[in-house]
PDB file of N, CA and C in Angstrom:
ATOM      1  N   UNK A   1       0.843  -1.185   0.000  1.00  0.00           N
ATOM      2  CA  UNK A   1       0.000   0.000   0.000  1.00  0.00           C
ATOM      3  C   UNK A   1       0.887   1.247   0.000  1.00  0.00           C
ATOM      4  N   UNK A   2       0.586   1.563  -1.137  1.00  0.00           N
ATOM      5  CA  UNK A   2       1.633   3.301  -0.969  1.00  0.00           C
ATOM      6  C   UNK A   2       1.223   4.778   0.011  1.00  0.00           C
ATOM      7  N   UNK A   3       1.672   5.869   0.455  1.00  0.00           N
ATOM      8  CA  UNK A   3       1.184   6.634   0.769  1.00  0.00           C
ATOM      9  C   UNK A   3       1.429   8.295  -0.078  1.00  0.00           C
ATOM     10  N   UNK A   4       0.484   8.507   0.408  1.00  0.00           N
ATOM     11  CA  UNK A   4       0.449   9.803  -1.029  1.00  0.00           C
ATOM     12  C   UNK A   4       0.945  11.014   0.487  1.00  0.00           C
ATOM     13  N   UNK A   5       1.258  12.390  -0.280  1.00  0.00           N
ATOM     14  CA  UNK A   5       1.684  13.240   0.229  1.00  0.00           C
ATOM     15  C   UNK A   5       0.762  14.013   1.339  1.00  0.00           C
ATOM     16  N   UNK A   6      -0.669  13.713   1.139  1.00  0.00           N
ATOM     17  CA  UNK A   6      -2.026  13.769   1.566  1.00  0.00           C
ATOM     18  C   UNK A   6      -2.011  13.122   2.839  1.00  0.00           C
ATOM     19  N   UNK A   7      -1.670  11.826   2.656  1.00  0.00           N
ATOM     20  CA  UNK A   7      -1.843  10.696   3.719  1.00  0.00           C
ATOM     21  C   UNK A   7      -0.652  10.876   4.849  1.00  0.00           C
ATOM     22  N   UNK A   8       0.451  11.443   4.579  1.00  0.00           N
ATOM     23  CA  UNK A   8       1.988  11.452   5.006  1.00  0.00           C
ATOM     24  C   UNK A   8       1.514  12.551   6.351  1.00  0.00           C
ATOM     25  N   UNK A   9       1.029  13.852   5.526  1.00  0.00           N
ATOM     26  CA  UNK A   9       0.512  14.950   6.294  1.00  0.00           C
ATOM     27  C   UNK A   9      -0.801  14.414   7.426  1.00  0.00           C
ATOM     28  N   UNK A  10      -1.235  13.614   6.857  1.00  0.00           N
ATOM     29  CA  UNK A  10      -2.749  13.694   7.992  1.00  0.00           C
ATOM     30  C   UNK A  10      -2.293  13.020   9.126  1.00  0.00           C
ATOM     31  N   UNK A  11      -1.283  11.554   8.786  1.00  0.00           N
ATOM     32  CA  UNK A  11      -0.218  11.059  10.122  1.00  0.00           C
ATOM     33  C   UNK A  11       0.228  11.977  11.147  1.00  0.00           C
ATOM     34  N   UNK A  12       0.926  13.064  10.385  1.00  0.00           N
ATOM     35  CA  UNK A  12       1.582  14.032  11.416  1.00  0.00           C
ATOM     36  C   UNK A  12       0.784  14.897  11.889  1.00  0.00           C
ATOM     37  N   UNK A  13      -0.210  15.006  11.226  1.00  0.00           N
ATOM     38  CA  UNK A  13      -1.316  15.944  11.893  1.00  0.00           C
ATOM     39  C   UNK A  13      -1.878  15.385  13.056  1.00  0.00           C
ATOM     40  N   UNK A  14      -2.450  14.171  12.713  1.00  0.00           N
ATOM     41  CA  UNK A  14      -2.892  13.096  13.839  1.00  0.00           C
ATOM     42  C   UNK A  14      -1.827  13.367  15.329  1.00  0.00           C
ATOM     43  N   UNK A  15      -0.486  12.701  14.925  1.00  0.00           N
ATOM     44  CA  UNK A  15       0.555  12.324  16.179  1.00  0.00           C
ATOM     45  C   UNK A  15       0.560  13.308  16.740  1.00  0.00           C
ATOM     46  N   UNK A  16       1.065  14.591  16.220  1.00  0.00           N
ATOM     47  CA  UNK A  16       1.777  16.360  16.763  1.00  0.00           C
ATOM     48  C   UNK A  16       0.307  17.007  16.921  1.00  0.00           C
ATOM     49  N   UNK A  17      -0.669  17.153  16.682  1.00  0.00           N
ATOM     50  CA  UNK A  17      -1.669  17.984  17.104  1.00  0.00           C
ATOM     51  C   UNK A  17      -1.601  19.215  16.034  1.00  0.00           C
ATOM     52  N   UNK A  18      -0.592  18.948  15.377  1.00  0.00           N
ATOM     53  CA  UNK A  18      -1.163  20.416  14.423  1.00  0.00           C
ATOM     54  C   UNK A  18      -2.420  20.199  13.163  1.00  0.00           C
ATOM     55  N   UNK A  19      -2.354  21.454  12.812  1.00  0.00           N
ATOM     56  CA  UNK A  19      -3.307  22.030  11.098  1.00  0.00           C
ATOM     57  C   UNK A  19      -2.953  20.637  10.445  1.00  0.00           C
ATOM     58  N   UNK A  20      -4.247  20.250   9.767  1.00  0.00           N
ATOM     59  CA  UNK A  20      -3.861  19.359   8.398  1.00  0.00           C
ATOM     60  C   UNK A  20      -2.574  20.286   7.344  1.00  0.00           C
ATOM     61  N   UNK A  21      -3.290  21.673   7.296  1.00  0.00           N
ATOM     62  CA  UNK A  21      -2.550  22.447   6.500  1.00  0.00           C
ATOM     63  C   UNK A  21      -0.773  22.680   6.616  1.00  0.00           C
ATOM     64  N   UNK A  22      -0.700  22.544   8.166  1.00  0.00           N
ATOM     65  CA  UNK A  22       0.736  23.416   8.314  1.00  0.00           C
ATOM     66  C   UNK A  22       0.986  21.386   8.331  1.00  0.00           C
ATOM     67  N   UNK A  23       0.845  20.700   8.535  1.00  0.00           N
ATOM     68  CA  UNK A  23       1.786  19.461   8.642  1.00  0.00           C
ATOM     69  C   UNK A  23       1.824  19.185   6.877  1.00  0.00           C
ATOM     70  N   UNK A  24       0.804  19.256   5.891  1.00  0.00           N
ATOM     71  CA  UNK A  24       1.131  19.462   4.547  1.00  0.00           C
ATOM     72  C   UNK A  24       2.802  20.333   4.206  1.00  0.00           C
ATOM     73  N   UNK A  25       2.286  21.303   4.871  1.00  0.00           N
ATOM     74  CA  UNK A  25       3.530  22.465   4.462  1.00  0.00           C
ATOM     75  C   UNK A  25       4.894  21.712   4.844  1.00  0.00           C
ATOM     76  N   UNK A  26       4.960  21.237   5.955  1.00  0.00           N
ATOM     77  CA  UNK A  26       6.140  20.375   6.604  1.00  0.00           C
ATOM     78  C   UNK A  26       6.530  19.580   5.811  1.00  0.00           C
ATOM     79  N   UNK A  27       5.357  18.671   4.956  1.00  0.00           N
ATOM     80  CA  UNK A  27       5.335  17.374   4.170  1.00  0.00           C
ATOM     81  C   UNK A  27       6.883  18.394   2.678  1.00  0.00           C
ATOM     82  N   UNK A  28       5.785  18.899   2.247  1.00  0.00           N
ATOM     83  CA  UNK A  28       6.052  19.821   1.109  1.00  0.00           C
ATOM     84  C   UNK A  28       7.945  20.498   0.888  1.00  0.00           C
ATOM     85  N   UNK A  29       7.919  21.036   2.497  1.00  0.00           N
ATOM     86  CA  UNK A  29       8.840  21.524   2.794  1.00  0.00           C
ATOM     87  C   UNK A  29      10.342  20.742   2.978  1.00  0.00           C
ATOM     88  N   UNK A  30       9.952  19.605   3.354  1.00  0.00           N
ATOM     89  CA  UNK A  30      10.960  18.556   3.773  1.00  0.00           C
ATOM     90  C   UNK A  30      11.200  17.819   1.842  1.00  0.00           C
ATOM     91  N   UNK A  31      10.836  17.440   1.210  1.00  0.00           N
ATOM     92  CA  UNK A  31      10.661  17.217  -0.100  1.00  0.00           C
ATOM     93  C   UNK A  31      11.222  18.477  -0.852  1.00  0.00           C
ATOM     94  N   UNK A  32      10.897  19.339  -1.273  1.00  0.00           N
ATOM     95  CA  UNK A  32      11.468  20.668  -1.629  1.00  0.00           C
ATOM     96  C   UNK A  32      13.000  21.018  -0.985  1.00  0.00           C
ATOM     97  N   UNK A  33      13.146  20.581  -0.163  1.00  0.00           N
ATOM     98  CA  UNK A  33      14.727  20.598   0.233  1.00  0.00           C
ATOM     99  C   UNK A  33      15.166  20.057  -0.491  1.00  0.00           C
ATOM    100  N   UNK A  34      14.697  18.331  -0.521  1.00  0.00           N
ATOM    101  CA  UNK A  34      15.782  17.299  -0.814  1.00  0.00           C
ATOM    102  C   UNK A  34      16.154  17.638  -2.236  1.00  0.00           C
ATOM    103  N   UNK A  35      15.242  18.391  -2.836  1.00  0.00           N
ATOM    104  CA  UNK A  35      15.571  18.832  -4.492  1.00  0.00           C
ATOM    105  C   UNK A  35      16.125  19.857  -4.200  1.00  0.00           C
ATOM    106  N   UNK A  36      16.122  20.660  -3.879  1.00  0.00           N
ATOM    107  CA  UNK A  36      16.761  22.467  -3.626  1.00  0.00           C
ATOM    108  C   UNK A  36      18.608  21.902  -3.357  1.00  0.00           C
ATOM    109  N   UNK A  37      18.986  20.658  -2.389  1.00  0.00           N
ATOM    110  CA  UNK A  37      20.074  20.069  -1.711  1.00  0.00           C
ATOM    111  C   UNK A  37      20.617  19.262  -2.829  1.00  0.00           C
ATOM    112  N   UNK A  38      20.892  19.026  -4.408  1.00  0.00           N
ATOM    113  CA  UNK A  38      21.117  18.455  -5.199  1.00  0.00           C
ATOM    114  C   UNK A  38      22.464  17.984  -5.150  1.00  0.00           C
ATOM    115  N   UNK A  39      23.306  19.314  -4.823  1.00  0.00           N
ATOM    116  CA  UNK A  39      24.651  18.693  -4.645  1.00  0.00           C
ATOM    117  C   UNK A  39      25.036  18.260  -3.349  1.00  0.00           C
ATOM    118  N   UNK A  40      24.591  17.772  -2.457  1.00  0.00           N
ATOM    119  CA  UNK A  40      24.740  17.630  -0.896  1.00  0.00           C
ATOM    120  C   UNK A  40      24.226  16.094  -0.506  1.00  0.00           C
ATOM    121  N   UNK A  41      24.672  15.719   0.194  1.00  0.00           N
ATOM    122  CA  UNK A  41      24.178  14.307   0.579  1.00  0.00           C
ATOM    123  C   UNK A  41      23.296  14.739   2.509  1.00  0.00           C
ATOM    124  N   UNK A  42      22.278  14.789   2.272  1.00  0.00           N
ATOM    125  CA  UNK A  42      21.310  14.787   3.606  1.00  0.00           C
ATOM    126  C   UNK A  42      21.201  13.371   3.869  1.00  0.00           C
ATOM    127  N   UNK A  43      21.935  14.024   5.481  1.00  0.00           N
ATOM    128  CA  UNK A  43      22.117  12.981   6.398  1.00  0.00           C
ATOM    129  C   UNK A  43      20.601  13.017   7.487  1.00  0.00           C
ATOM    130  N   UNK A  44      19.792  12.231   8.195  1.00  0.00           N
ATOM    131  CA  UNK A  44      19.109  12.437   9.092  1.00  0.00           C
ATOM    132  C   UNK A  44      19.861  11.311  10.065  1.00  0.00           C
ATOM    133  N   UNK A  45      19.622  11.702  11.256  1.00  0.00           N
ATOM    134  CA  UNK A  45      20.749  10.448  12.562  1.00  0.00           C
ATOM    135  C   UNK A  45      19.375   9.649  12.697  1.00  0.00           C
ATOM    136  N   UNK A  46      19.764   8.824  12.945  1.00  0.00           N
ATOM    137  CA  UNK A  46      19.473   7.050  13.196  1.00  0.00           C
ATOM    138  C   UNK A  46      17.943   6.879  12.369  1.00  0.00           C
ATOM    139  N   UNK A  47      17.740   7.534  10.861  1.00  0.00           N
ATOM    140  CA  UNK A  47      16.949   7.360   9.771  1.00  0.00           C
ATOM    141  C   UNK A  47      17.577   6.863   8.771  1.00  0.00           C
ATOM    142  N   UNK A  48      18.873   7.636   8.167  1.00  0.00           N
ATOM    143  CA  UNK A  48      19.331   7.462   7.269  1.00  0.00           C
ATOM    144  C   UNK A  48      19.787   8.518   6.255  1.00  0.00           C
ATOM    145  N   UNK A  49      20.771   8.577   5.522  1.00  0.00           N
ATOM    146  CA  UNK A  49      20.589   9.554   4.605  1.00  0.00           C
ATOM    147  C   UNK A  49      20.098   9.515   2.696  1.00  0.00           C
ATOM    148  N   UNK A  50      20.050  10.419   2.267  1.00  0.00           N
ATOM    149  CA  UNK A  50      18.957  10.730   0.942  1.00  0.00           C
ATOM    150  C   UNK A  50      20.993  11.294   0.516  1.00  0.00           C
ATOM    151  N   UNK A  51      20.883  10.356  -1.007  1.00  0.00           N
ATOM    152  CA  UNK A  51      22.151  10.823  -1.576  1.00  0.00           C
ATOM    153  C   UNK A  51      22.242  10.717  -3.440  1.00  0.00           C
ATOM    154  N   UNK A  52      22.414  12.277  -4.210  1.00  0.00           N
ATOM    155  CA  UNK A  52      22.188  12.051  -5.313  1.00  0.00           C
ATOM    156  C   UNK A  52      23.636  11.549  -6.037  1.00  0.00           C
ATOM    157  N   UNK A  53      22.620  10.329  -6.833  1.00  0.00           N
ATOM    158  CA  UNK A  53      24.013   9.866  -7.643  1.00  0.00           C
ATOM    159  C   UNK A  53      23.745  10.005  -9.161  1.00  0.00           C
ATOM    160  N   UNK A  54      24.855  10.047  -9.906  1.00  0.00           N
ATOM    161  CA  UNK A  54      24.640   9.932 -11.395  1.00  0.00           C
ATOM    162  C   UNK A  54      24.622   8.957 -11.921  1.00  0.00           C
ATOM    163  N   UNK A  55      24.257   8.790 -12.920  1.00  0.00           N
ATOM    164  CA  UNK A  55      23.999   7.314 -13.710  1.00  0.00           C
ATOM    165  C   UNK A  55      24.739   8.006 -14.684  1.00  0.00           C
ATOM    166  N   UNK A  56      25.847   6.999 -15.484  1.00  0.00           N
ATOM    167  CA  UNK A  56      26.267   7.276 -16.763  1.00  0.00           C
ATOM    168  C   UNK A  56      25.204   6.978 -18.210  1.00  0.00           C
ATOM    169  N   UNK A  57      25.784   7.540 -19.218  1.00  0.00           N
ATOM    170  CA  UNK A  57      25.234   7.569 -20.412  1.00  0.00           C
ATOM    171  C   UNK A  57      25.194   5.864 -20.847  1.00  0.00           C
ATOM    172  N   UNK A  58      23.993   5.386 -21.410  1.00  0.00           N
ATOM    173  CA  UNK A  58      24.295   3.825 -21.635  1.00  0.00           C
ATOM    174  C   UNK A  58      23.416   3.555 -22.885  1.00  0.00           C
ATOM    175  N   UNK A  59      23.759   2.382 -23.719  1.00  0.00           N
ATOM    176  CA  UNK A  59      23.060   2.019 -24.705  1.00  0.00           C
ATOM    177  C   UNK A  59      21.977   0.802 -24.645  1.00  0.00           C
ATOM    178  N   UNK A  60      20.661   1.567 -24.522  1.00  0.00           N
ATOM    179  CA  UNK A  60      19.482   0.170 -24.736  1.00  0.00           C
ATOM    180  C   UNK A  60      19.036  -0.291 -25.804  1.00  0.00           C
ATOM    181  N   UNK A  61      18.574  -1.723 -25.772  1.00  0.00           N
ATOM    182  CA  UNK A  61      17.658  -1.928 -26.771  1.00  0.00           C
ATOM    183  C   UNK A  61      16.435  -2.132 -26.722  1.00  0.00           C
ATOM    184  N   UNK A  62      15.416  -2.237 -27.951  1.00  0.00           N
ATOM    185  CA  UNK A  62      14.340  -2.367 -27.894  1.00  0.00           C
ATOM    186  C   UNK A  62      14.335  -3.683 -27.923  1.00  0.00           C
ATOM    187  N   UNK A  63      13.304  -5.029 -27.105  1.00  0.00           N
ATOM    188  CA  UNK A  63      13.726  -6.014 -26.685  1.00  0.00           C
ATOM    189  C   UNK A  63      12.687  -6.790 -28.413  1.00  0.00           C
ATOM    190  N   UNK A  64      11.626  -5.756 -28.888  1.00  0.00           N
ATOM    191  CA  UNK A  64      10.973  -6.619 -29.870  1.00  0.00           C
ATOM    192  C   UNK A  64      12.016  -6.359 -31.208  1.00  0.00           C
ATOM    193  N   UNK A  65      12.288  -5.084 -31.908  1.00  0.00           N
ATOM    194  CA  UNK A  65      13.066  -5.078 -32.852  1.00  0.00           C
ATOM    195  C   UNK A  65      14.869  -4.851 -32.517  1.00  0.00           C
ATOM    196  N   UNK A  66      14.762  -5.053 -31.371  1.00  0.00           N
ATOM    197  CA  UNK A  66      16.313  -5.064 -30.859  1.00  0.00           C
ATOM    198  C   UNK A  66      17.413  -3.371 -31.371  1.00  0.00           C
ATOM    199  N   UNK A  67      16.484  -2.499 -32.095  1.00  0.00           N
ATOM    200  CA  UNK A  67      17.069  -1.599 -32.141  1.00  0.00           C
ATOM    201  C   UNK A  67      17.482  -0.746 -31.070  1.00  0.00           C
ATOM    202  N   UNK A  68      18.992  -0.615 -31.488  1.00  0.00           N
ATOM    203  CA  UNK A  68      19.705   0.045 -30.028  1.00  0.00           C
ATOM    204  C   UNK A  68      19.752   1.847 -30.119  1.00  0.00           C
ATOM    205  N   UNK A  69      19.505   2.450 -28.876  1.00  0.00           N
ATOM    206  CA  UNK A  69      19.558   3.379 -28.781  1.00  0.00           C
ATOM    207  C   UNK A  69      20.280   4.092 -27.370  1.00  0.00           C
ATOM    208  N   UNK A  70      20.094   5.798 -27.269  1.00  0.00           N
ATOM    209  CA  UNK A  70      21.145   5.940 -26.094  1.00  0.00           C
ATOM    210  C   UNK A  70      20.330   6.512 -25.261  1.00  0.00           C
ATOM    211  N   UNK A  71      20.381   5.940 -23.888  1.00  0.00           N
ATOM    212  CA  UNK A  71      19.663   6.374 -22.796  1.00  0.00           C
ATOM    213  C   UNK A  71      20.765   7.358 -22.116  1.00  0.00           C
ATOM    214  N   UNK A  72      20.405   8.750 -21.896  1.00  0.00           N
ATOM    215  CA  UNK A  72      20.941   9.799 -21.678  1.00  0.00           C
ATOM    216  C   UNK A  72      21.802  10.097 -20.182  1.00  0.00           C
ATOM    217  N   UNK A  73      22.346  10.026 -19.546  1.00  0.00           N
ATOM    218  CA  UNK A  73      22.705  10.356 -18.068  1.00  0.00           C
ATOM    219  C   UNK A  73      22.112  11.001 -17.636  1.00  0.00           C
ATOM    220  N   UNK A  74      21.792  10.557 -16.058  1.00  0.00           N
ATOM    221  CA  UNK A  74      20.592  11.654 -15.124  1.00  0.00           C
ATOM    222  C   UNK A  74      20.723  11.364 -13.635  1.00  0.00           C
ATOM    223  N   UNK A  75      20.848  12.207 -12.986  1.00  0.00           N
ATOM    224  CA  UNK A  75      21.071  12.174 -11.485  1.00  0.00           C
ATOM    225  C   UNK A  75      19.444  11.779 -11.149  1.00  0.00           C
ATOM    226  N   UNK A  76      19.976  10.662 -10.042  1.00  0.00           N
ATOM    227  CA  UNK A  76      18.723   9.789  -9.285  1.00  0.00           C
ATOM    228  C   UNK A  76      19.133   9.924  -7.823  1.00  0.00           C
ATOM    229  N   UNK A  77      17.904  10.037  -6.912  1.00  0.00           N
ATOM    230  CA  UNK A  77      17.998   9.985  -5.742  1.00  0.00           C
ATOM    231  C   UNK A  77      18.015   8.861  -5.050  1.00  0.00           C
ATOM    232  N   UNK A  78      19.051   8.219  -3.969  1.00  0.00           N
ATOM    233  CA  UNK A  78      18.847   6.898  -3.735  1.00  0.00           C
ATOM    234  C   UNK A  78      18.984   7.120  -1.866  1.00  0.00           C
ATOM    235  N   UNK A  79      18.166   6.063  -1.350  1.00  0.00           N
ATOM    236  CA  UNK A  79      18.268   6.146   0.019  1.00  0.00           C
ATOM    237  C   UNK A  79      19.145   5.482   0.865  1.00  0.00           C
ATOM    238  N   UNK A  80      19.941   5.374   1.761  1.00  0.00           N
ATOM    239  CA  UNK A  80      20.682   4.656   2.427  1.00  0.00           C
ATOM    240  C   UNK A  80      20.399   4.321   4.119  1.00  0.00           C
ATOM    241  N   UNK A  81      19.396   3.638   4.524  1.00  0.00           N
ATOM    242  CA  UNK A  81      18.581   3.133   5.863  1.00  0.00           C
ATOM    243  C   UNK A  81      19.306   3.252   6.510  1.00  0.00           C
ATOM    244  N   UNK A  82      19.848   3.786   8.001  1.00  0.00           N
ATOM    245  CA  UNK A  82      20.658   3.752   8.997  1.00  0.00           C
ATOM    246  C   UNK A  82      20.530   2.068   9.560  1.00  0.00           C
ATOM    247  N   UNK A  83      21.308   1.531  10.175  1.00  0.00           N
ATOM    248  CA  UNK A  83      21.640   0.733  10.883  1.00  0.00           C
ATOM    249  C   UNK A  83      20.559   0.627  11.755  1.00  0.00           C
ATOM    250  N   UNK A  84      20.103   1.162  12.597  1.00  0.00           N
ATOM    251  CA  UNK A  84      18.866   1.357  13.073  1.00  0.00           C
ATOM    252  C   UNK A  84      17.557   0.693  12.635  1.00  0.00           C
ATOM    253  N   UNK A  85      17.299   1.629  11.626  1.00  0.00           N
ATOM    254  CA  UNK A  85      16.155   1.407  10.494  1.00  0.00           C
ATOM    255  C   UNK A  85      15.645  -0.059  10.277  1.00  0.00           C
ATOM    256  N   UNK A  86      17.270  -0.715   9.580  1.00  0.00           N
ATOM    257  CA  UNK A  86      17.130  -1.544   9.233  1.00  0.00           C
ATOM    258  C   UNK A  86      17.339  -2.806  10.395  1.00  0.00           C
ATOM    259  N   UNK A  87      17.765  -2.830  11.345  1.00  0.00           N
ATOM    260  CA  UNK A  87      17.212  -3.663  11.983  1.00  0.00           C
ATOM    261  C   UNK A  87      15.694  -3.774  12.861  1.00  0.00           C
ATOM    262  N   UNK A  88      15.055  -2.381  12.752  1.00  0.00           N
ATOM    263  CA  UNK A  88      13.657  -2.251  12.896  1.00  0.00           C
ATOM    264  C   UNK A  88      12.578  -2.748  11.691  1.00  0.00           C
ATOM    265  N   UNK A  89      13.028  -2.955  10.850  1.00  0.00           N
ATOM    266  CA  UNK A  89      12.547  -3.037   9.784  1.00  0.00           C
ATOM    267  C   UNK A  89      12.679  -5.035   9.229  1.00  0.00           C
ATOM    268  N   UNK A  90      13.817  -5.362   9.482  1.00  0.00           N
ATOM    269  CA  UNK A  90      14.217  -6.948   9.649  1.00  0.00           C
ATOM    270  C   UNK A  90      13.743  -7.449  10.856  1.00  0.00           C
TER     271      UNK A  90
END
């Protein structure tokens, strides 16, 4: 089951007692960093940190006519679970 940005906010609204509205803004705000922080690796302690990496330039094919083409390079965001996390999670 996924959660939408909607659902993320009404949690924190629920737990902390605030506005649906201002825990949205929080939602919003925390997300809008992690893009604004492109060249930076955000660390959070015993969560984990959010770290952008590049993918090089590579050649695919099409798997029905096998024609090859070039898939372009593009920075992707990848997560790294604290130690923590992941034994809460295992």
């Amino acid at each position: 089951m996924s959660q939408t940005k909607k659902d993320l906010a009404n949690n924190i609204s629920k737990k902390l007692g605030l506005s649906k509205k201002d825990s949205l803004f929080l939602v919003q705000h925390f997300f809008r960093t992690l893009i604004e922080n492109k060249n930076k690796h955000i660390n959070i302690s015993n969560f984990g940190t959010f770290i952008y990496k590049k993918t090089p330039m590579r050649i695919g094919r099409n798997p029905k006519t096998l024609q090859e083409f070039k898939i372009r390079s593009r920075q992707k965001l990848t997560f790294k679970p604290s130690d923590e996390i992941k034994k809460n999670i295992n």
